[in-house]
PDB file of N, CA and C in Angstrom:
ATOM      1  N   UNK A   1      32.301   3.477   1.891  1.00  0.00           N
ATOM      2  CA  UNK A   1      32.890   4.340   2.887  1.00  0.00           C
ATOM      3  C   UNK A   1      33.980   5.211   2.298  1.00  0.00           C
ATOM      4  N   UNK A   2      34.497   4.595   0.883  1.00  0.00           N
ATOM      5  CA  UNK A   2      35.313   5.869   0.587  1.00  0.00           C
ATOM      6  C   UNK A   2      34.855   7.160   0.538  1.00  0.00           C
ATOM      7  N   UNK A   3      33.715   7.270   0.474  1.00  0.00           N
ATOM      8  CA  UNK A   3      33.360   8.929   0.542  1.00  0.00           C
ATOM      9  C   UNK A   3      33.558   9.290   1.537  1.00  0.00           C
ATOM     10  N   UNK A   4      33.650   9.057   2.767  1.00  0.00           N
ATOM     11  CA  UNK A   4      33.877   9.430   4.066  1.00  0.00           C
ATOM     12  C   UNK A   4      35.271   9.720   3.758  1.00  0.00           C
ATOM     13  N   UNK A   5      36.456   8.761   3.801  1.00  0.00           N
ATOM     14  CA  UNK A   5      37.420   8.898   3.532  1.00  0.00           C
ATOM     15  C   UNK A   5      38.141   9.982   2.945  1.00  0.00           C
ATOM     16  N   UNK A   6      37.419  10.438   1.994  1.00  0.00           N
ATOM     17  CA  UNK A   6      37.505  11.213   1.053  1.00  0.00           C
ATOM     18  C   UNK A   6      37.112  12.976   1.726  1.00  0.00           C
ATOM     19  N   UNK A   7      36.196  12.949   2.309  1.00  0.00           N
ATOM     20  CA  UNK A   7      36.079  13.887   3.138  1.00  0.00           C
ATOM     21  C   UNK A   7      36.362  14.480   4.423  1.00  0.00           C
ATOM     22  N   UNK A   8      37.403  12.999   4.864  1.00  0.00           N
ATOM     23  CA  UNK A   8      38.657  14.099   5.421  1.00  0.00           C
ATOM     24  C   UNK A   8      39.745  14.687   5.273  1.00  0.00           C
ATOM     25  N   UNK A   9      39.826  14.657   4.063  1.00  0.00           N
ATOM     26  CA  UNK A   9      40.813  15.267   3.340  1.00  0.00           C
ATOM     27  C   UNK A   9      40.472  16.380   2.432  1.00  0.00           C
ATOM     28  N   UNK A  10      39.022  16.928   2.823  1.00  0.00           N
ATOM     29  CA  UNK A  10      38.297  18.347   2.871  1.00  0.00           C
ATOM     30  C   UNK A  10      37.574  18.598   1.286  1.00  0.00           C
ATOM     31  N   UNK A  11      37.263  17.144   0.699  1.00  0.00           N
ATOM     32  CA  UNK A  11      36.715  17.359  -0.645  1.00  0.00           C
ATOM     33  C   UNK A  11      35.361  16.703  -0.431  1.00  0.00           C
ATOM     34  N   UNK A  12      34.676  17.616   0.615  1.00  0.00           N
ATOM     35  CA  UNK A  12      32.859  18.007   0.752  1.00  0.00           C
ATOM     36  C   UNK A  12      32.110  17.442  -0.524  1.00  0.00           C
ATOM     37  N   UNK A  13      33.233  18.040  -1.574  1.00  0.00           N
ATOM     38  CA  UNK A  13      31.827  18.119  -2.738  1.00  0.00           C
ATOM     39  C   UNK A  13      32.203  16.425  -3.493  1.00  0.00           C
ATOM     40  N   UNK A  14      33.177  15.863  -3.486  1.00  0.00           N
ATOM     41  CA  UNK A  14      33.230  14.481  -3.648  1.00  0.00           C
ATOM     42  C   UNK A  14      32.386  13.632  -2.558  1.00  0.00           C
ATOM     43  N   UNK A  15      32.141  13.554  -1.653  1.00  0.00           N
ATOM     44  CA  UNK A  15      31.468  13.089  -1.027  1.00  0.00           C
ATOM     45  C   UNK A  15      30.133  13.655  -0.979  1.00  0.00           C
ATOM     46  N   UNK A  16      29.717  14.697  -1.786  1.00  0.00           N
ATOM     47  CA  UNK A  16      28.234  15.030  -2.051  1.00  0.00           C
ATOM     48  C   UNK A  16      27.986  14.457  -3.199  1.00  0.00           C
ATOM     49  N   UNK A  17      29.133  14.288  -4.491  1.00  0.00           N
ATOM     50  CA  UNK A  17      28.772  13.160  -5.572  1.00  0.00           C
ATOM     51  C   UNK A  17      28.381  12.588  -5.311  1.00  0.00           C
ATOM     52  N   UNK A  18      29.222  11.469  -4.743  1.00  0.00           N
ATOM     53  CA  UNK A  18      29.102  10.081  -4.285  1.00  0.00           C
ATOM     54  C   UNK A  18      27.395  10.136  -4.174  1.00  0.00           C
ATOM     55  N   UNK A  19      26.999  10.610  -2.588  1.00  0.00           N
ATOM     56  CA  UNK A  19      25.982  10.128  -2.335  1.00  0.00           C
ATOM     57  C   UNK A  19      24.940  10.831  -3.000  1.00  0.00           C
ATOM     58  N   UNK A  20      25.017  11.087  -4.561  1.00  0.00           N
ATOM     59  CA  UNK A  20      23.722  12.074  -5.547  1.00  0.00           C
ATOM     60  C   UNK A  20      23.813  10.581  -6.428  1.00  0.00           C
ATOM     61  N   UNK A  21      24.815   9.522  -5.911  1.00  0.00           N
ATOM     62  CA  UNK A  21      24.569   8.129  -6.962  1.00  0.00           C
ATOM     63  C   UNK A  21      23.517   7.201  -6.676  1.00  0.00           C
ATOM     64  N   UNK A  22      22.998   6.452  -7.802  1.00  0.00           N
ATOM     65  CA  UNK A  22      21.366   5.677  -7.243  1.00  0.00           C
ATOM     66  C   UNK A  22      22.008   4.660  -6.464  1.00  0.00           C
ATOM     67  N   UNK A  23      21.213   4.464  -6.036  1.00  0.00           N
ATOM     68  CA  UNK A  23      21.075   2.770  -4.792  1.00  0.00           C
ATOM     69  C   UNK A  23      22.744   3.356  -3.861  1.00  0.00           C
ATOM     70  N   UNK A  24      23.111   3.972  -3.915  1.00  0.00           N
ATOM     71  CA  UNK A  24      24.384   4.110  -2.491  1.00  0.00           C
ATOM     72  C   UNK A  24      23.474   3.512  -1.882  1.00  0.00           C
ATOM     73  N   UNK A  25      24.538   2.694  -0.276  1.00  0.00           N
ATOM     74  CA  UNK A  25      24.145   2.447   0.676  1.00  0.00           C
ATOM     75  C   UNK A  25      24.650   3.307   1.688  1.00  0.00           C
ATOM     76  N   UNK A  26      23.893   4.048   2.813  1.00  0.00           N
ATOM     77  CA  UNK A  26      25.073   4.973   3.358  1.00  0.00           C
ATOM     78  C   UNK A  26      24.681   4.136   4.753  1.00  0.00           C
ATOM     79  N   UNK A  27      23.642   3.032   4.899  1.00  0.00           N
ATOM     80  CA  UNK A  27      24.008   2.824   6.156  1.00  0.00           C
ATOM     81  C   UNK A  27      25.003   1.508   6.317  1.00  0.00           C
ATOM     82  N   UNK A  28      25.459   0.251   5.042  1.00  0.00           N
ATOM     83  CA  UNK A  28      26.175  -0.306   4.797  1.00  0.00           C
ATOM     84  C   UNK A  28      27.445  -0.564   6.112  1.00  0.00           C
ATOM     85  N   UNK A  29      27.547  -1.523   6.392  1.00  0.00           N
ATOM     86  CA  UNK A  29      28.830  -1.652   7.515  1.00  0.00           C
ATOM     87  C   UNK A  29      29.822  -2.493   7.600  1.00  0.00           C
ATOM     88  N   UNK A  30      30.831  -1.806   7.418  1.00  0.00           N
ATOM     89  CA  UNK A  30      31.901  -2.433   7.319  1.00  0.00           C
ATOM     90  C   UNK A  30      32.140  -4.288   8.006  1.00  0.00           C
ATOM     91  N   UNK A  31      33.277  -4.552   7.579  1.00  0.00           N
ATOM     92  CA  UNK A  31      33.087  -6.132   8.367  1.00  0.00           C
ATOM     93  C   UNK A  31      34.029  -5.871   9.390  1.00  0.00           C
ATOM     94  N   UNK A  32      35.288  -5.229   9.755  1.00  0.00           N
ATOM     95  CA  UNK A  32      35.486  -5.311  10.694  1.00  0.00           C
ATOM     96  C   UNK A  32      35.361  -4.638  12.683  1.00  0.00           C
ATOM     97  N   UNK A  33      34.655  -3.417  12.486  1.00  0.00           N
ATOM     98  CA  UNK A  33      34.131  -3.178  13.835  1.00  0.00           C
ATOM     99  C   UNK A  33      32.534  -3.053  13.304  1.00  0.00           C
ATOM    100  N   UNK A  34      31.954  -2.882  11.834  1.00  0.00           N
ATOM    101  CA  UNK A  34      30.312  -3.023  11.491  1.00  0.00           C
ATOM    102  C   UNK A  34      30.214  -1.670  11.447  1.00  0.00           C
ATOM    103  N   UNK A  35      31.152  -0.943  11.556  1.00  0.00           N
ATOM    104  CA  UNK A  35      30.294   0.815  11.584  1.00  0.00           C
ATOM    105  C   UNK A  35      30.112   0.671  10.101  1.00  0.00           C
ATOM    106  N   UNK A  36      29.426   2.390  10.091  1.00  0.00           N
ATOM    107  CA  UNK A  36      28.939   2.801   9.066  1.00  0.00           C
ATOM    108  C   UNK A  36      29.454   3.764   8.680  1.00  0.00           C
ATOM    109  N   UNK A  37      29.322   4.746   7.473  1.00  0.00           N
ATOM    110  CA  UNK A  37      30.016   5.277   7.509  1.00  0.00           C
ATOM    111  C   UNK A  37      29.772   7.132   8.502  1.00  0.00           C
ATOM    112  N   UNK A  38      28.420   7.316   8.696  1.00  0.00           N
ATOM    113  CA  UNK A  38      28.570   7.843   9.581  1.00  0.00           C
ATOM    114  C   UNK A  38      28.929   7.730  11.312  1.00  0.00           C
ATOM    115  N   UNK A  39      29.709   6.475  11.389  1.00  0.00           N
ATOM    116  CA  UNK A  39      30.102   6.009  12.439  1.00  0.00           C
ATOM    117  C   UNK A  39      31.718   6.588  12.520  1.00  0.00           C
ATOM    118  N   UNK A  40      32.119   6.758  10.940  1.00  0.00           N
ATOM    119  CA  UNK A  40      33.557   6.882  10.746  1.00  0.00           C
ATOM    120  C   UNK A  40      33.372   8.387  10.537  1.00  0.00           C
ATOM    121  N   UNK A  41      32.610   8.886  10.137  1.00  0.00           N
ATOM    122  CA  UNK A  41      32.504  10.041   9.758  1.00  0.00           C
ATOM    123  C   UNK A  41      32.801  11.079  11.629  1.00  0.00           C
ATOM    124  N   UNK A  42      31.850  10.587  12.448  1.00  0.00           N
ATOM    125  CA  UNK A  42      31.829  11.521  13.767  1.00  0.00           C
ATOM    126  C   UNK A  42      33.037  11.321  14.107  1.00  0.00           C
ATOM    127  N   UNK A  43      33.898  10.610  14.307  1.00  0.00           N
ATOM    128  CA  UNK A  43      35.258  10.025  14.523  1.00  0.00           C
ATOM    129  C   UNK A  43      36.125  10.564  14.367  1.00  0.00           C
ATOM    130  N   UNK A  44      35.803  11.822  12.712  1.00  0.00           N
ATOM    131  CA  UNK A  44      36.703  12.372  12.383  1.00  0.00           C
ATOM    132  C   UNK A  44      37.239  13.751  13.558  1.00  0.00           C
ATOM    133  N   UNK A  45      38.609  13.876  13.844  1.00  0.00           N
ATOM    134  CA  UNK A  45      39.081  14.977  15.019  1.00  0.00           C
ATOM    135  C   UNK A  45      39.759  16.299  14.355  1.00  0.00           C
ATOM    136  N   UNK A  46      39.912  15.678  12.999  1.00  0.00           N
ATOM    137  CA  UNK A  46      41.324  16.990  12.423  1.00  0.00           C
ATOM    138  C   UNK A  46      40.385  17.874  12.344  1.00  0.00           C
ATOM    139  N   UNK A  47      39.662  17.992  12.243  1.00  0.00           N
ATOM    140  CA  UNK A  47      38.372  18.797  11.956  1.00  0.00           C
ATOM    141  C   UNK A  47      37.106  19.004  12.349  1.00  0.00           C
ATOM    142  N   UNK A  48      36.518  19.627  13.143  1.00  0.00           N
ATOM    143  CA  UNK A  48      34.943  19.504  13.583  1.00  0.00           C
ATOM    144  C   UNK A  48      34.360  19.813  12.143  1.00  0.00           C
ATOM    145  N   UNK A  49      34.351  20.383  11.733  1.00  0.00           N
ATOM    146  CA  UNK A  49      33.493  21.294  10.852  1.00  0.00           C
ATOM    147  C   UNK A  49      33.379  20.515   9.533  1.00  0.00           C
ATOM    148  N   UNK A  50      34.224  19.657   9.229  1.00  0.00           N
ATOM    149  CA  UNK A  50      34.596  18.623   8.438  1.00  0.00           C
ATOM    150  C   UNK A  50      33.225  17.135   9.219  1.00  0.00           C
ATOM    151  N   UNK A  51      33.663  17.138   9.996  1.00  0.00           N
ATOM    152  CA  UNK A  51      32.960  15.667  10.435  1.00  0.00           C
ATOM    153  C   UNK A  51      31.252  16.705  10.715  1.00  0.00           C
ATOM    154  N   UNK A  52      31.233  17.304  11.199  1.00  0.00           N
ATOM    155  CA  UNK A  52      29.841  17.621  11.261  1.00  0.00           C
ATOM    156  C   UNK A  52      29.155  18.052   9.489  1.00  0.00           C
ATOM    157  N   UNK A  53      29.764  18.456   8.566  1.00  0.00           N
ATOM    158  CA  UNK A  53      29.428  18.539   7.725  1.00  0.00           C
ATOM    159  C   UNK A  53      28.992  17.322   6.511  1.00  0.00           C
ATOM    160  N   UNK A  54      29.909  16.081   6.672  1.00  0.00           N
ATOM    161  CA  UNK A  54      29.884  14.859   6.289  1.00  0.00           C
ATOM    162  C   UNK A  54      28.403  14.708   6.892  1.00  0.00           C
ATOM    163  N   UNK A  55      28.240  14.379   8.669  1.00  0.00           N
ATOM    164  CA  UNK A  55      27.635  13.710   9.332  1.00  0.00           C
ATOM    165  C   UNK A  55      25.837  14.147   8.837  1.00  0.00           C
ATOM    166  N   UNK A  56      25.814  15.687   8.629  1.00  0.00           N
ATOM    167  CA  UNK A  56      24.833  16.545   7.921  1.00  0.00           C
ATOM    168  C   UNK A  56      24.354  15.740   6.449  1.00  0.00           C
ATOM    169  N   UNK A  57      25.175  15.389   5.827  1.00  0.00           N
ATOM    170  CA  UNK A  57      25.363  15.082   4.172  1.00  0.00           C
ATOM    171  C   UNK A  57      24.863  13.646   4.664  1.00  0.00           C
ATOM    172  N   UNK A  58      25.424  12.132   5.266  1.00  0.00           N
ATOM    173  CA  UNK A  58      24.808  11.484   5.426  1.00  0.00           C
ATOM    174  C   UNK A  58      23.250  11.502   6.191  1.00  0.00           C
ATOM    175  N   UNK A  59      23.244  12.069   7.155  1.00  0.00           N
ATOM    176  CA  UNK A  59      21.761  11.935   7.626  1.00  0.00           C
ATOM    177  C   UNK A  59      20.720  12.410   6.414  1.00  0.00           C
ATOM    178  N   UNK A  60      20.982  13.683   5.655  1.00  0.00           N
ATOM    179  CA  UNK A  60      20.291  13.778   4.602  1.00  0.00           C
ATOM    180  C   UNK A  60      20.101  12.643   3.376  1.00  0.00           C
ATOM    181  N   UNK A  61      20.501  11.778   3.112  1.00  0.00           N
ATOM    182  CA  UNK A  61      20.383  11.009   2.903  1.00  0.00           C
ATOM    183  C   UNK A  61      20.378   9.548   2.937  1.00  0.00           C
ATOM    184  N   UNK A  62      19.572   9.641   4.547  1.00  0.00           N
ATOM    185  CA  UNK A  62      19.475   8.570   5.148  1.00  0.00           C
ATOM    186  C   UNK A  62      20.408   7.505   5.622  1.00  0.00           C
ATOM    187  N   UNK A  63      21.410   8.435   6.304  1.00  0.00           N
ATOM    188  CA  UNK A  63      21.770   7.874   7.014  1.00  0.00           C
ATOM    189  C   UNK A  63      21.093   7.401   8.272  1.00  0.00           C
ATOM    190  N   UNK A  64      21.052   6.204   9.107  1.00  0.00           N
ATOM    191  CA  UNK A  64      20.567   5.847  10.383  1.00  0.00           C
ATOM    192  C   UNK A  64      21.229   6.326  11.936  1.00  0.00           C
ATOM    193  N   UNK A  65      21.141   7.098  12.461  1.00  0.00           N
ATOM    194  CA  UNK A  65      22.312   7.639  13.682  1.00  0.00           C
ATOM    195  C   UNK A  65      21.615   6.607  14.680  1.00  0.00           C
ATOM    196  N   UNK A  66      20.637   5.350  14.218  1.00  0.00           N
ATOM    197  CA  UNK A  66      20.417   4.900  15.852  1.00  0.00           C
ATOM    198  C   UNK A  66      21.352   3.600  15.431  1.00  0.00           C
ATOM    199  N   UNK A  67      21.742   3.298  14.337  1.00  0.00           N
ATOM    200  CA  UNK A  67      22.379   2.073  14.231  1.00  0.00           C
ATOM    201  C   UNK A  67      23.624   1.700  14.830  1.00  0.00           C
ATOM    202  N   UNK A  68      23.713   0.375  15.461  1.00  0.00           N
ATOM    203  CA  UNK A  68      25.190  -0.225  16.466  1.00  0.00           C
ATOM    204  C   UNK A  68      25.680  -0.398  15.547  1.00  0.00           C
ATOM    205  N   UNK A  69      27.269  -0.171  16.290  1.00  0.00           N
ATOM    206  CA  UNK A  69      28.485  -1.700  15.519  1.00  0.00           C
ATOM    207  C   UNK A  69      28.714  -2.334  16.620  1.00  0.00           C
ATOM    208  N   UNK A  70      29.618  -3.155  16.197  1.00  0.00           N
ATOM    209  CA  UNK A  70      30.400  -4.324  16.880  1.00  0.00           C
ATOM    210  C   UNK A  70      29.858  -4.188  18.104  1.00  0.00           C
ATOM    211  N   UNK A  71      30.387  -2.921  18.324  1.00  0.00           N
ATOM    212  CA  UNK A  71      30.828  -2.618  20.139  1.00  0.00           C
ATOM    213  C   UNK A  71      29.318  -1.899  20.871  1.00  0.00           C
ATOM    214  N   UNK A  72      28.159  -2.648  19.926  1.00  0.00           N
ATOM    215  CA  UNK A  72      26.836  -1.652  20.605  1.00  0.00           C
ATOM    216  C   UNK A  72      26.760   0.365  20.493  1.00  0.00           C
ATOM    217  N   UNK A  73      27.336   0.543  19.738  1.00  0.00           N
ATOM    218  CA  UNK A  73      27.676   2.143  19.851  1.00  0.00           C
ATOM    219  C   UNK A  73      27.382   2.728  18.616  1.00  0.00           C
ATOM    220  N   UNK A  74      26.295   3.521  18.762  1.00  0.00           N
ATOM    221  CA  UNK A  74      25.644   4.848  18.451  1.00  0.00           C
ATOM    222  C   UNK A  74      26.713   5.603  17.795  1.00  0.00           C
ATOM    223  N   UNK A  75      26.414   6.083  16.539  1.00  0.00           N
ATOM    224  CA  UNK A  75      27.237   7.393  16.058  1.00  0.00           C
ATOM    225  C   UNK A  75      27.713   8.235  17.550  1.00  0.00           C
ATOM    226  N   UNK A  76      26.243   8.424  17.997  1.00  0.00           N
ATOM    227  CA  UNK A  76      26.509  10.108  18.674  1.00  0.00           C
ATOM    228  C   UNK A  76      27.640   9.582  19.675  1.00  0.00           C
ATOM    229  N   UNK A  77      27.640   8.344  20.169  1.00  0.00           N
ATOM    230  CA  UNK A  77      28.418   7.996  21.587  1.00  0.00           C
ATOM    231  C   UNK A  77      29.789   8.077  20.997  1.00  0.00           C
ATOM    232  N   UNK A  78      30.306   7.966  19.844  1.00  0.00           N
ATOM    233  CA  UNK A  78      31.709   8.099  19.220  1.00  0.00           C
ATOM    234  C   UNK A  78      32.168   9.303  19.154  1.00  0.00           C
ATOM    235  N   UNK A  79      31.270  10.508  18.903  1.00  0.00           N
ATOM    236  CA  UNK A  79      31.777  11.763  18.854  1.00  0.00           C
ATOM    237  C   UNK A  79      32.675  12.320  19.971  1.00  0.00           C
ATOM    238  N   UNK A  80      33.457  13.271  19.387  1.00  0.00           N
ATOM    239  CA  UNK A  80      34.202  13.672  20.877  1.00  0.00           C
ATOM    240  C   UNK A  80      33.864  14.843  21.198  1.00  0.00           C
ATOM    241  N   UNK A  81      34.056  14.461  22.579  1.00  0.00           N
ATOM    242  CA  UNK A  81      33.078  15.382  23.917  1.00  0.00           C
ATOM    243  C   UNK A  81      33.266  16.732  23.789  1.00  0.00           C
ATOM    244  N   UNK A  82      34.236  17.021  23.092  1.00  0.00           N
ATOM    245  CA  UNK A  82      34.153  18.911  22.999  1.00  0.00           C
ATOM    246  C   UNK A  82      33.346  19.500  21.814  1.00  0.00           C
ATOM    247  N   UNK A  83      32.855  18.500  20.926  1.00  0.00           N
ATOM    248  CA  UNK A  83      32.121  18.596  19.689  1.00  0.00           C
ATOM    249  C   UNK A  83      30.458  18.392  20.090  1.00  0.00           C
ATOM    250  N   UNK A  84      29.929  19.431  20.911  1.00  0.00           N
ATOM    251  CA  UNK A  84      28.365  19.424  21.313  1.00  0.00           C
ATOM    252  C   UNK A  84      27.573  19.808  20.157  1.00  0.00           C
ATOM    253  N   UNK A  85      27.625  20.484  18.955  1.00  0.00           N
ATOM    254  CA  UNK A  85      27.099  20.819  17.853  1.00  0.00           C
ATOM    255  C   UNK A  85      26.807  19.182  16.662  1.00  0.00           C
ATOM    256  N   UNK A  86      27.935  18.167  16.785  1.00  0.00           N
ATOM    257  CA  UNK A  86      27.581  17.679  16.228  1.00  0.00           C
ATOM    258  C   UNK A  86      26.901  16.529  16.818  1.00  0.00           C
ATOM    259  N   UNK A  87      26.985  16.233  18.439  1.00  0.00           N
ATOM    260  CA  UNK A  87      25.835  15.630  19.356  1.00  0.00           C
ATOM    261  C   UNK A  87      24.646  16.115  19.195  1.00  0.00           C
ATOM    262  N   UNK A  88      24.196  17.144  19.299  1.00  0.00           N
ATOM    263  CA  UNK A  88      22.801  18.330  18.929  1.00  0.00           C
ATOM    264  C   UNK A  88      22.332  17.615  17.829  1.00  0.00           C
ATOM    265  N   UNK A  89      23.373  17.411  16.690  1.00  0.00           N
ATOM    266  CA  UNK A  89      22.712  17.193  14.955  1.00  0.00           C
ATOM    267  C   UNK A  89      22.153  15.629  15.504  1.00  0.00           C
ATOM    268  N   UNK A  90      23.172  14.860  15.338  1.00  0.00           N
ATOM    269  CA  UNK A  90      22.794  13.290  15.674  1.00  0.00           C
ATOM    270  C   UNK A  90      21.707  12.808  16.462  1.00  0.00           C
ATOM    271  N   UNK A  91      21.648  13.745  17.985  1.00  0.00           N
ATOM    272  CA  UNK A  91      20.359  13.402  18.808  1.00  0.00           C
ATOM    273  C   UNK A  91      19.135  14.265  18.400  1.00  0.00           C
ATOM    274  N   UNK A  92      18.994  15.028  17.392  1.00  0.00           N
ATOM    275  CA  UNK A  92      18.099  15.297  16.201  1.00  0.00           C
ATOM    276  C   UNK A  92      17.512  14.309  16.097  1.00  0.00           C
ATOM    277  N   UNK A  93      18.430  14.143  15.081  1.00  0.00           N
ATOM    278  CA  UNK A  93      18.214  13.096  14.006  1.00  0.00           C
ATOM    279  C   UNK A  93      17.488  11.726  14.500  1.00  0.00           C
ATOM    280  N   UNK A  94      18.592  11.355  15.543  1.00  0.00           N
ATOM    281  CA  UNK A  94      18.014  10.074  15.943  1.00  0.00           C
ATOM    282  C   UNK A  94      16.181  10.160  16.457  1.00  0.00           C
ATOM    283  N   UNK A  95      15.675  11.175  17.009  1.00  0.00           N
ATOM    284  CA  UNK A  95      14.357  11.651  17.544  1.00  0.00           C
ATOM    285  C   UNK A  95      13.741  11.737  16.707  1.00  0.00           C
ATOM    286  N   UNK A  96      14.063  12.327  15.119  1.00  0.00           N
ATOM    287  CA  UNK A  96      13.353  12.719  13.929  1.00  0.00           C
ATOM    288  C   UNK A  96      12.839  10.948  13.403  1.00  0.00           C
ATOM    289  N   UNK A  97      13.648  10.010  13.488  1.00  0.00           N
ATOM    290  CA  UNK A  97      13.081   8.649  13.190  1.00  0.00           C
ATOM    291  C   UNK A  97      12.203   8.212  13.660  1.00  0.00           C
ATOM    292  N   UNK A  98      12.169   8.436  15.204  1.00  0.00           N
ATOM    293  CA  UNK A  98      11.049   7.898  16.323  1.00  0.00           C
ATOM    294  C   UNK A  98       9.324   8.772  16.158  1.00  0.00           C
ATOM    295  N   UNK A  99       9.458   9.874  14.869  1.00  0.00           N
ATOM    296  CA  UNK A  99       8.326  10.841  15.006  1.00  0.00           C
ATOM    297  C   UNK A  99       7.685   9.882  13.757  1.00  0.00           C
ATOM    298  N   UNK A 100       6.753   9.817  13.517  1.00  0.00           N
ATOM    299  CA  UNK A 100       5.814   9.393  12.380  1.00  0.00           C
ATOM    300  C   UNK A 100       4.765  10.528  12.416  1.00  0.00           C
ATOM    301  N   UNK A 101       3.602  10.571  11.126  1.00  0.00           N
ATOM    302  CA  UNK A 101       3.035  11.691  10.927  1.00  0.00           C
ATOM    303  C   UNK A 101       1.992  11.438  11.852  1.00  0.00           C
ATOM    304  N   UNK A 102       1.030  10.404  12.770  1.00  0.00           N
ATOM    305  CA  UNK A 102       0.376  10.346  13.650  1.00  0.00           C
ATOM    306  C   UNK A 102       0.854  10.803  15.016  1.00  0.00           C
ATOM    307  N   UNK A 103       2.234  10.971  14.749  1.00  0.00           N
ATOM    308  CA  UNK A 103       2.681  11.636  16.021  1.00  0.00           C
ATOM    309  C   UNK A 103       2.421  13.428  16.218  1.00  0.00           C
ATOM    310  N   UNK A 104       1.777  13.946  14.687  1.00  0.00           N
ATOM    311  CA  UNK A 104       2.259  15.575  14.776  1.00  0.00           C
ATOM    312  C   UNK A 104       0.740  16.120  14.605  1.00  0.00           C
ATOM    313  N   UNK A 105       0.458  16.814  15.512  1.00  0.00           N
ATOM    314  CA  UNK A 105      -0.836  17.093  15.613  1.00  0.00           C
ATOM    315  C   UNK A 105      -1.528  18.160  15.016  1.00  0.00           C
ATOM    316  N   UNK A 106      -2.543  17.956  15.196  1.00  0.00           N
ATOM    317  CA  UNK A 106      -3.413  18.654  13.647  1.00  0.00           C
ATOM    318  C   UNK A 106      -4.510  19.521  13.849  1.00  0.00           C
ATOM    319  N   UNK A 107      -4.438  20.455  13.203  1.00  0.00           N
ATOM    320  CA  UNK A 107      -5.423  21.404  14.150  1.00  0.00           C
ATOM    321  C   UNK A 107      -7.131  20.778  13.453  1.00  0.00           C
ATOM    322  N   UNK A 108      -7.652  21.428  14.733  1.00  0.00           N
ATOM    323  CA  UNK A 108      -9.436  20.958  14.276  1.00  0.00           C
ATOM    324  C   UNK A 108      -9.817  21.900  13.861  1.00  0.00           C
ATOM    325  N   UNK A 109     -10.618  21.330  13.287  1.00  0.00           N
ATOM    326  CA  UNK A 109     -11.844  22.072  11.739  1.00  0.00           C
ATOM    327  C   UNK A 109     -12.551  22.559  13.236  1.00  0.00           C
ATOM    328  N   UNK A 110     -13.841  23.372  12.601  1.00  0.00           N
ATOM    329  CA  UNK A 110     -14.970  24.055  13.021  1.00  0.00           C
ATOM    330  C   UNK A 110     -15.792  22.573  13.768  1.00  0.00           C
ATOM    331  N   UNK A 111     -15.993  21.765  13.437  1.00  0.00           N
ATOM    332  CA  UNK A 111     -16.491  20.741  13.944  1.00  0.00           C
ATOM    333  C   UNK A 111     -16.149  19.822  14.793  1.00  0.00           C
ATOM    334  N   UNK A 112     -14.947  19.954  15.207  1.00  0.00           N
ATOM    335  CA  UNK A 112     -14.026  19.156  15.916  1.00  0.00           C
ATOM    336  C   UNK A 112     -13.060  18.100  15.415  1.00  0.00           C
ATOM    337  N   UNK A 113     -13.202  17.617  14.104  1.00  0.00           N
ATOM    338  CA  UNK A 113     -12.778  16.936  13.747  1.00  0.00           C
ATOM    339  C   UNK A 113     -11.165  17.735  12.865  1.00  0.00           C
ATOM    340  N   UNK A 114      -9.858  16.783  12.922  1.00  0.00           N
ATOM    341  CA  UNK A 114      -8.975  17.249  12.586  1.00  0.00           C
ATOM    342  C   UNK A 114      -8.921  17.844  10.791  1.00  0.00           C
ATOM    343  N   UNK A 115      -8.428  18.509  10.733  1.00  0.00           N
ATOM    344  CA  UNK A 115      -8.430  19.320   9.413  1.00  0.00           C
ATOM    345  C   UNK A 115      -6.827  19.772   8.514  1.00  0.00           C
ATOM    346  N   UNK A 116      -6.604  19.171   7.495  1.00  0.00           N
ATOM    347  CA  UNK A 116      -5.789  19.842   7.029  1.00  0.00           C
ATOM    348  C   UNK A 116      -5.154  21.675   7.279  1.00  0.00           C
ATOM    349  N   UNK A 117      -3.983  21.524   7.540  1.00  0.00           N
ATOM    350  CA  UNK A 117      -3.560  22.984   7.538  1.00  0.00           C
ATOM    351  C   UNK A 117      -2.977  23.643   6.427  1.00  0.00           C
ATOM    352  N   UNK A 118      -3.061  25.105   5.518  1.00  0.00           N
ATOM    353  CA  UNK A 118      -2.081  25.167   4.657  1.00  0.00           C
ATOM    354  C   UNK A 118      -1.887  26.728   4.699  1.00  0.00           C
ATOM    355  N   UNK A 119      -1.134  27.206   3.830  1.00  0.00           N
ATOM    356  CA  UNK A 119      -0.649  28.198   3.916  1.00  0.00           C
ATOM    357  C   UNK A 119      -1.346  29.339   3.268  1.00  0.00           C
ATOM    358  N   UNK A 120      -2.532  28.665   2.156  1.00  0.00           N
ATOM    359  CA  UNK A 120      -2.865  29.744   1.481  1.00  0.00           C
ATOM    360  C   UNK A 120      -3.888  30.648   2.018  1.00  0.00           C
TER     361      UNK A 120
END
């Protein structure tokens, strides 16, 4: 979680190190309320643009936004209420987990049967 830490005190690109290191854990939780660190990250107030930018940097690398702590609570439910941009990112995110590739539909071939799509 020091990278979080670290990025409220507006050094983005230390906390983009950090998590370019092998095996990080970014969903890892603390022992005393169990957050994570994008739990600490939405939390952050001195700054929107700061905590939504962290919160961006963990989900890209897998962070989990559906995971509880202690208190049963969701990243997104920690954010504060005048910060709707970084609710938007999180309830993304959290929806982007629930999709698998049988969920995204596929166009049909000439025969009816589904068919690869591509660009060329």
């Amino acid at each position: 979680m020091e990278y979080v830490n670290r990025a409220h005190f507006g050094s983005l690109t230390a906390a983009e190190l950090l998590l370019q290191q092998p095996n990080i854990k970014v969903n890892l939780q603390n022992k005393l309320e169990l957050d994570t660190p994008l739990h600490k990250a939405v939390q952050y107030k001195d700054d929107p643009s700061v905590a939504l930018e962290i919160a961006k940097l963990l989900i890209k690398h897998g962070a989990d936004p559906t995971k509880q702590n202690k208190n049963k609570q969701k990243p997104q439910q920690l954010v504060d209420s005048g910060n709707q941009e970084l609710k938007n990112l999180l309830q993304k995110a959290a929806l982007a987990l629930q999709v698998d590739a049988s969920d995204i539909a596929q166009e049909d071939s000439d025969d009816g049967s589904p068919s690869d799509v591509s660009d060329d």
